[in-house]
N, C-alpha and C. Protein backbone atom coordinates (compact mmCIF):
# COMPACT_ATOMS: atom_id res chain seq x y z
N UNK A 1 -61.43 -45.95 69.90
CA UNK A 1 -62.61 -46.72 69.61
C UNK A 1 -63.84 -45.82 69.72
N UNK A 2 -64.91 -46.14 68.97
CA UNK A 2 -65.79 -45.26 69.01
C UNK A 2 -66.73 -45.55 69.46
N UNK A 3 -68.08 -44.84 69.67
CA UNK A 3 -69.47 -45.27 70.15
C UNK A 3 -70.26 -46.21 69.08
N UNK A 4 -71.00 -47.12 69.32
CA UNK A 4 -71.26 -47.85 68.33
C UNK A 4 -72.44 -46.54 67.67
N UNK A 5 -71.95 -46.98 65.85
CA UNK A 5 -73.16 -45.32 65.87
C UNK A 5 -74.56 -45.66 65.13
N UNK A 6 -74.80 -46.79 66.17
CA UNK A 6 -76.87 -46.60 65.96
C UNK A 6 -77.21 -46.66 67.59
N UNK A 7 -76.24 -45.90 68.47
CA UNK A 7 -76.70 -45.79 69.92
C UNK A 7 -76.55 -44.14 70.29
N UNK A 8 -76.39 -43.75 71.41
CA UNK A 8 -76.80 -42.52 71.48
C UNK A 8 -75.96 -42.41 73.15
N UNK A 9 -74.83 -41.85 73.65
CA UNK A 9 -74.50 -41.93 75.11
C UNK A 9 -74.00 -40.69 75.14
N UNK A 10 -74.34 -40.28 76.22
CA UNK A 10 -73.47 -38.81 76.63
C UNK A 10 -72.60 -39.07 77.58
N UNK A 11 -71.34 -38.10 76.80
CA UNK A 11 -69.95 -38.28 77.48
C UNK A 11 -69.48 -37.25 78.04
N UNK A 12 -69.17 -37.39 79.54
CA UNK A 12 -68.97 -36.13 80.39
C UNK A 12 -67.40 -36.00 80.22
N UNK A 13 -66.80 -34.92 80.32
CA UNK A 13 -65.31 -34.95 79.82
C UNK A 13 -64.92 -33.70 80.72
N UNK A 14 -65.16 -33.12 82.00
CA UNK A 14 -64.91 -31.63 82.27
C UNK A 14 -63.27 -31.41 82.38
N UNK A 15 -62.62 -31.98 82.30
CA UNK A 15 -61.14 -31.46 81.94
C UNK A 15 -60.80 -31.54 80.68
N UNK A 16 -61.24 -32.89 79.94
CA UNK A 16 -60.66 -32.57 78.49
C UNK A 16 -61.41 -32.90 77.60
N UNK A 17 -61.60 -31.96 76.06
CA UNK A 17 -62.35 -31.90 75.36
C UNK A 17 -62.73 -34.01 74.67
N UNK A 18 -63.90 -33.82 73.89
CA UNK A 18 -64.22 -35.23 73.25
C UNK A 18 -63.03 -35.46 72.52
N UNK A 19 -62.27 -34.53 71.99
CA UNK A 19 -61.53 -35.10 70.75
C UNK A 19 -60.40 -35.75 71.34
N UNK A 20 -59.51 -35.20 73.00
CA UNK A 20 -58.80 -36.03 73.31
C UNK A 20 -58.97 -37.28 74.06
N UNK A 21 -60.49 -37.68 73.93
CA UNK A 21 -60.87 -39.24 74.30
C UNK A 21 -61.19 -39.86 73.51
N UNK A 22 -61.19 -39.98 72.10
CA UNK A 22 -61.02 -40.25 70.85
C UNK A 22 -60.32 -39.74 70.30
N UNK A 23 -58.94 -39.70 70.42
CA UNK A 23 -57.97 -38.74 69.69
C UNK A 23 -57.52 -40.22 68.55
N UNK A 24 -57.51 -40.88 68.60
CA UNK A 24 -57.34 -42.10 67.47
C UNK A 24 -58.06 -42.28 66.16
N UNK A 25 -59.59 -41.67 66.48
CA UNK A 25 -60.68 -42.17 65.97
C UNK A 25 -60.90 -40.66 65.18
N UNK A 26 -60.23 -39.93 65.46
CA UNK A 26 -60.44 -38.66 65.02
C UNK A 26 -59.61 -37.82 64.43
N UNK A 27 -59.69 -37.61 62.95
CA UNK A 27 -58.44 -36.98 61.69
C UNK A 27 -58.64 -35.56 61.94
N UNK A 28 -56.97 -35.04 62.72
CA UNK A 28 -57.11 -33.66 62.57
C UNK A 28 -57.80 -32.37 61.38
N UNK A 29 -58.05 -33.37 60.10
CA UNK A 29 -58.44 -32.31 59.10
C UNK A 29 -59.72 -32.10 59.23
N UNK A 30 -60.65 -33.43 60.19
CA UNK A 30 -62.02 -33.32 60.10
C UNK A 30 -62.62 -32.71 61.44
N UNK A 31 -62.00 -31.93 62.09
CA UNK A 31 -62.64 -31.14 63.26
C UNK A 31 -63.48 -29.57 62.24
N UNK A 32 -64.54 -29.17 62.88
CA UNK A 32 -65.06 -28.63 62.11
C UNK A 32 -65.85 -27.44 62.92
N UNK A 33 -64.98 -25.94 63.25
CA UNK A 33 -65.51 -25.19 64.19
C UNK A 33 -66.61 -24.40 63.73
N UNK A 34 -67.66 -24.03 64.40
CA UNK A 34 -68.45 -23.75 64.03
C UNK A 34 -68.39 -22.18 64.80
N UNK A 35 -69.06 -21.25 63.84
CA UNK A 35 -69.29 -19.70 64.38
C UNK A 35 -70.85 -19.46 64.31
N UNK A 36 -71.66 -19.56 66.05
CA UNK A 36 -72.77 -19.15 65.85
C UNK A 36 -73.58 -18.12 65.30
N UNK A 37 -72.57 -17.29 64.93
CA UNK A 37 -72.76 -15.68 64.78
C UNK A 37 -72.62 -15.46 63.18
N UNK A 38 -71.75 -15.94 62.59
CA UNK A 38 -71.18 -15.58 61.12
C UNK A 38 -70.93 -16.47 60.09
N UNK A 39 -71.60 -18.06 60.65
CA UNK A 39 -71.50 -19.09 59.92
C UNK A 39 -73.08 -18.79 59.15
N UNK A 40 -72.95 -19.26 58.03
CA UNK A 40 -74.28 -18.79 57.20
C UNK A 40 -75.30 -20.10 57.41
N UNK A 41 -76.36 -19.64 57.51
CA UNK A 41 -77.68 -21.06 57.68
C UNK A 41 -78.07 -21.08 56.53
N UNK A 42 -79.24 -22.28 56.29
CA UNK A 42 -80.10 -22.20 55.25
C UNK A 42 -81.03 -20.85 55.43
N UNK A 43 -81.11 -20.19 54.01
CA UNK A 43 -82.17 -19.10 53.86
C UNK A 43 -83.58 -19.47 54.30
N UNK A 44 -83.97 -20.91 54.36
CA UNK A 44 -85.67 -21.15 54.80
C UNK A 44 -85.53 -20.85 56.45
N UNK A 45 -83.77 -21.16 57.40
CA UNK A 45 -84.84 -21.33 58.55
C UNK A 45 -84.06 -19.83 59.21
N UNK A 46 -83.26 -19.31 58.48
CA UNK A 46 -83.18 -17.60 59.11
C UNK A 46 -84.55 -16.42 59.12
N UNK A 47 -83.92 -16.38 61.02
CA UNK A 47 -85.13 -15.36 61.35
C UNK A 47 -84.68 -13.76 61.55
N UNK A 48 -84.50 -12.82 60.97
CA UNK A 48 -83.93 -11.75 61.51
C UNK A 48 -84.22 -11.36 63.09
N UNK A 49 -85.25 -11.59 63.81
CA UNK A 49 -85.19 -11.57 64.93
C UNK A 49 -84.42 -12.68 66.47
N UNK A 50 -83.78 -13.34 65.63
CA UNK A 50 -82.74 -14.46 66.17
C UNK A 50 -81.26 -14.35 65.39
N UNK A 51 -80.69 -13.32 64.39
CA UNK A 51 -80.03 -13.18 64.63
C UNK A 51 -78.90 -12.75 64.93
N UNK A 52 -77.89 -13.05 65.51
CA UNK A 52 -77.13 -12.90 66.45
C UNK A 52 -76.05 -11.61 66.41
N UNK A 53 -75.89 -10.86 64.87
CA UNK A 53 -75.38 -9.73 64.36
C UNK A 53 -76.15 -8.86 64.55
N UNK A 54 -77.36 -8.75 64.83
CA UNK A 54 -78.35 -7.93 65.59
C UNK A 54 -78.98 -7.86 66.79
N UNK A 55 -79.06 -8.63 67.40
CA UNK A 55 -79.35 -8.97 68.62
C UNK A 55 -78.48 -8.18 69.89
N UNK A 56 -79.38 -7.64 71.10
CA UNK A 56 -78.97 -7.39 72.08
C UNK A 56 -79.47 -7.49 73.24
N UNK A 57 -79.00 -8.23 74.24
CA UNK A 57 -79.45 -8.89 75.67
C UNK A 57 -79.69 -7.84 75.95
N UNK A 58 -80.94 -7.16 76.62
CA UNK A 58 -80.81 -6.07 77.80
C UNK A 58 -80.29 -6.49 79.17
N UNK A 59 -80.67 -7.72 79.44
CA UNK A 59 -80.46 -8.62 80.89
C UNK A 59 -78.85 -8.47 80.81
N UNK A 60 -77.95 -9.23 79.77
CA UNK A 60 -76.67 -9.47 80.27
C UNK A 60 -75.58 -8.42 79.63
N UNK A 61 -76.33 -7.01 78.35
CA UNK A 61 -75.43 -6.24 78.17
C UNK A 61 -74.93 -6.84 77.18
N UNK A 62 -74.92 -8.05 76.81
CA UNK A 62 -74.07 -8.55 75.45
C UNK A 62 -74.72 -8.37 74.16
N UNK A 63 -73.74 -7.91 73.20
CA UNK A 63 -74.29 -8.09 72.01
C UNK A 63 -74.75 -6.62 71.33
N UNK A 64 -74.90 -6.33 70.06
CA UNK A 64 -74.46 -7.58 68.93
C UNK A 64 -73.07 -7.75 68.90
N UNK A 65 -72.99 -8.72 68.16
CA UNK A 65 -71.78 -9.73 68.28
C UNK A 65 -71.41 -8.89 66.87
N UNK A 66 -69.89 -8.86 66.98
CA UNK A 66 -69.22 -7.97 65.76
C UNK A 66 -67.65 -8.98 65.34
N UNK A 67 -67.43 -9.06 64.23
CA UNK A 67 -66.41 -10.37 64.17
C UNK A 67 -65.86 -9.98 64.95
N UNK A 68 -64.82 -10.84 65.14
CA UNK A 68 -64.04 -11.23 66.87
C UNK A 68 -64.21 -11.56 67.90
N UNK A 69 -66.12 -11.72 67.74
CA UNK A 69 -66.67 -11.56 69.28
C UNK A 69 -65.76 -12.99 70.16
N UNK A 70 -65.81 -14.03 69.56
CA UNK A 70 -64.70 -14.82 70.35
C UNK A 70 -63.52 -14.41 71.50
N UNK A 71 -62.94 -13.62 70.95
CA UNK A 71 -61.95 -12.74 71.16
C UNK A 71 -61.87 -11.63 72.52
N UNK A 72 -63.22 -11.32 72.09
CA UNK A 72 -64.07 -10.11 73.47
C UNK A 72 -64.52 -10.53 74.31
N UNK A 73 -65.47 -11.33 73.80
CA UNK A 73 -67.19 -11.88 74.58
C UNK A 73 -66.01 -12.64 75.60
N UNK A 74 -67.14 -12.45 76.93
CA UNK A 74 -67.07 -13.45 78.19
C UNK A 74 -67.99 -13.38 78.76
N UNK A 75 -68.57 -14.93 79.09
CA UNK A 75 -67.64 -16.10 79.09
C UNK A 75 -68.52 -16.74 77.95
N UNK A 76 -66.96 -17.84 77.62
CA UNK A 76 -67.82 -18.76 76.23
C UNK A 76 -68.17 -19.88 76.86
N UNK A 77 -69.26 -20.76 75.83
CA UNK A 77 -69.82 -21.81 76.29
C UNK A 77 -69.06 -22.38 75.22
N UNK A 78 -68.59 -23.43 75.53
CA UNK A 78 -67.81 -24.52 74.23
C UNK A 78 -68.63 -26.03 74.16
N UNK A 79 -69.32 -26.55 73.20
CA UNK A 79 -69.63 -27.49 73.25
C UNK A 79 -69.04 -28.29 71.73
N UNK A 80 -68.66 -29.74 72.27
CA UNK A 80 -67.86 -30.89 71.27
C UNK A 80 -68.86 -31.67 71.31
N UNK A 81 -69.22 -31.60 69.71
CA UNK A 81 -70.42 -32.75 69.23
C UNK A 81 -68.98 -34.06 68.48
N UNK A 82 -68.90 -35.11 68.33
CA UNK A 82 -68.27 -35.77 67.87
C UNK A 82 -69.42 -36.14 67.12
N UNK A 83 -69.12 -36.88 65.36
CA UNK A 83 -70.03 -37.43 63.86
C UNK A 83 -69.61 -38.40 63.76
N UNK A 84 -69.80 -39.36 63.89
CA UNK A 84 -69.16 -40.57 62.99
C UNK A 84 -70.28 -41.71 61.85
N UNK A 85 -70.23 -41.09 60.70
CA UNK A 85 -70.78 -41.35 59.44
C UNK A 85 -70.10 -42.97 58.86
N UNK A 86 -71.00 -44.05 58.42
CA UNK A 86 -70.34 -45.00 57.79
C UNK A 86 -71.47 -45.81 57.06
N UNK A 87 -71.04 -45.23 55.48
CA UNK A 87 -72.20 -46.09 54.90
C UNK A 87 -71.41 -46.38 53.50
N UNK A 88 -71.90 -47.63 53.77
CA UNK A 88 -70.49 -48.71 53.11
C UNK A 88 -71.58 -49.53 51.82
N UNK A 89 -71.93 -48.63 51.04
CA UNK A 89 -72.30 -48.92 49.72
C UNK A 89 -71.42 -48.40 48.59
N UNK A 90 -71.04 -49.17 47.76
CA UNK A 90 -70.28 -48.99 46.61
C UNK A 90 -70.89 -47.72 45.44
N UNK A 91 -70.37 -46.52 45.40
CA UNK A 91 -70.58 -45.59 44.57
C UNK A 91 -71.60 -44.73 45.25
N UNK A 92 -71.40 -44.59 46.46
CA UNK A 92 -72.91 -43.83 47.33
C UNK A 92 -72.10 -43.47 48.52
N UNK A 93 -70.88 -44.32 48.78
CA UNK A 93 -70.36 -43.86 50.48
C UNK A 93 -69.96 -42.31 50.64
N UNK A 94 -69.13 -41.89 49.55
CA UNK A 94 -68.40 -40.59 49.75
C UNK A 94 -69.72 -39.77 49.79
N UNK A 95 -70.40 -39.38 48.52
CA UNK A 95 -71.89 -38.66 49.03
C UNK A 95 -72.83 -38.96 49.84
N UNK A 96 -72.89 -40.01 50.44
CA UNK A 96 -73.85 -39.76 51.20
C UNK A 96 -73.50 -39.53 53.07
N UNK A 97 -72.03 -39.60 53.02
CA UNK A 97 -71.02 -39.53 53.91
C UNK A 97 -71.11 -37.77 54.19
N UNK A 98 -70.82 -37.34 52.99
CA UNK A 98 -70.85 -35.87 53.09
C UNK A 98 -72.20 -34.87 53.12
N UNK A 99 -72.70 -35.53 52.42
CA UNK A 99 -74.40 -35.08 52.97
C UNK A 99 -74.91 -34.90 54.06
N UNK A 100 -74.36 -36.25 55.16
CA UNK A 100 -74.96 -36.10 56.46
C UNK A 100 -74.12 -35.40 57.34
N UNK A 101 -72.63 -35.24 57.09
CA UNK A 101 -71.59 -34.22 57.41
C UNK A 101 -72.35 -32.91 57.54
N UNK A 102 -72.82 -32.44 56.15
CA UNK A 102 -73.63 -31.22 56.10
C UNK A 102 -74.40 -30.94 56.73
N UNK A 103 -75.82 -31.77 56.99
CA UNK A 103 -76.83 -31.40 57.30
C UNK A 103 -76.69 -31.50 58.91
N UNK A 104 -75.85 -32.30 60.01
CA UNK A 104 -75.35 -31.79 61.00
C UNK A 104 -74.75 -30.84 61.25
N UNK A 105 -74.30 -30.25 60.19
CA UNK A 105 -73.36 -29.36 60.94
C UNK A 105 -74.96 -28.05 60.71
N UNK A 106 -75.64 -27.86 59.51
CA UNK A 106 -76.75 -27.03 59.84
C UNK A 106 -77.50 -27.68 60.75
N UNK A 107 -77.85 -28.27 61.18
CA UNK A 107 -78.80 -28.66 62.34
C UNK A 107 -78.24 -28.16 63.93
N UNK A 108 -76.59 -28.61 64.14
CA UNK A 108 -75.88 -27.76 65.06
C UNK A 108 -75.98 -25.97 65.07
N UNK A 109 -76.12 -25.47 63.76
CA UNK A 109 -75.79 -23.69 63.65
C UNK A 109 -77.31 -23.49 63.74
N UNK A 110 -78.48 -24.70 63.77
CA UNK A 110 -79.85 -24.00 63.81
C UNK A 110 -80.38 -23.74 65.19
N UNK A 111 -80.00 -25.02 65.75
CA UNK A 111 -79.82 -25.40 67.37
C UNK A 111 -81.04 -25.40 67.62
């Protein structure tokens, strides 16, 4: 069951991710990982000085990030946004379903 979605609650989960407390409500094809580093943004809001293929912490030594950094980098921060889209107009649901799919997922990689 899901959150009703014109409300807003934060769900603490420290042993197991969102998807296995909605594992019903949620189609393995639509999980959607995101790479802060190598996922491409919109061209209006990239800053070369933010990002992350160039970038280097003096404080923590990390960086730049080179593919794999997953792989290397420690420690990761993992955060599970769960979407749930439903707009139930005839000849408008699938696009406008996927539109807002999109523009979360750039709003998540803009942060």
């Amino acid at each position: 069951m899901l959150p009703d979605p014109l409300s807003y609650s934060g769900i603490y989960c420290p042993t197991r991710s969102l998807f296995q407390v909605f594992k019903d409500a949620c189609p393995k094809d639509a999980i959607c990982k995101l790479d802060i580093v190598f996922d491409d943004i919109p061209e209006r809001y990239y800053k070369p000085s933010e990002d992350l293929r160039q970038f280097h912490s003096v404080k923590t030594g990390r960086g730049p990030f080179a593919e794999g950094w997953r792989e290397t980098q420690r420690p990761i921060m993992c955060s599970y946004k769960m979407v749930a889209v439903s707009f139930e107009v005839y000849g408008f649901q699938t696009r406008v379903e996927h539109w807002v799919h999109k523009n979360i997922r750039d709003i998540l990689l803009i942060g």
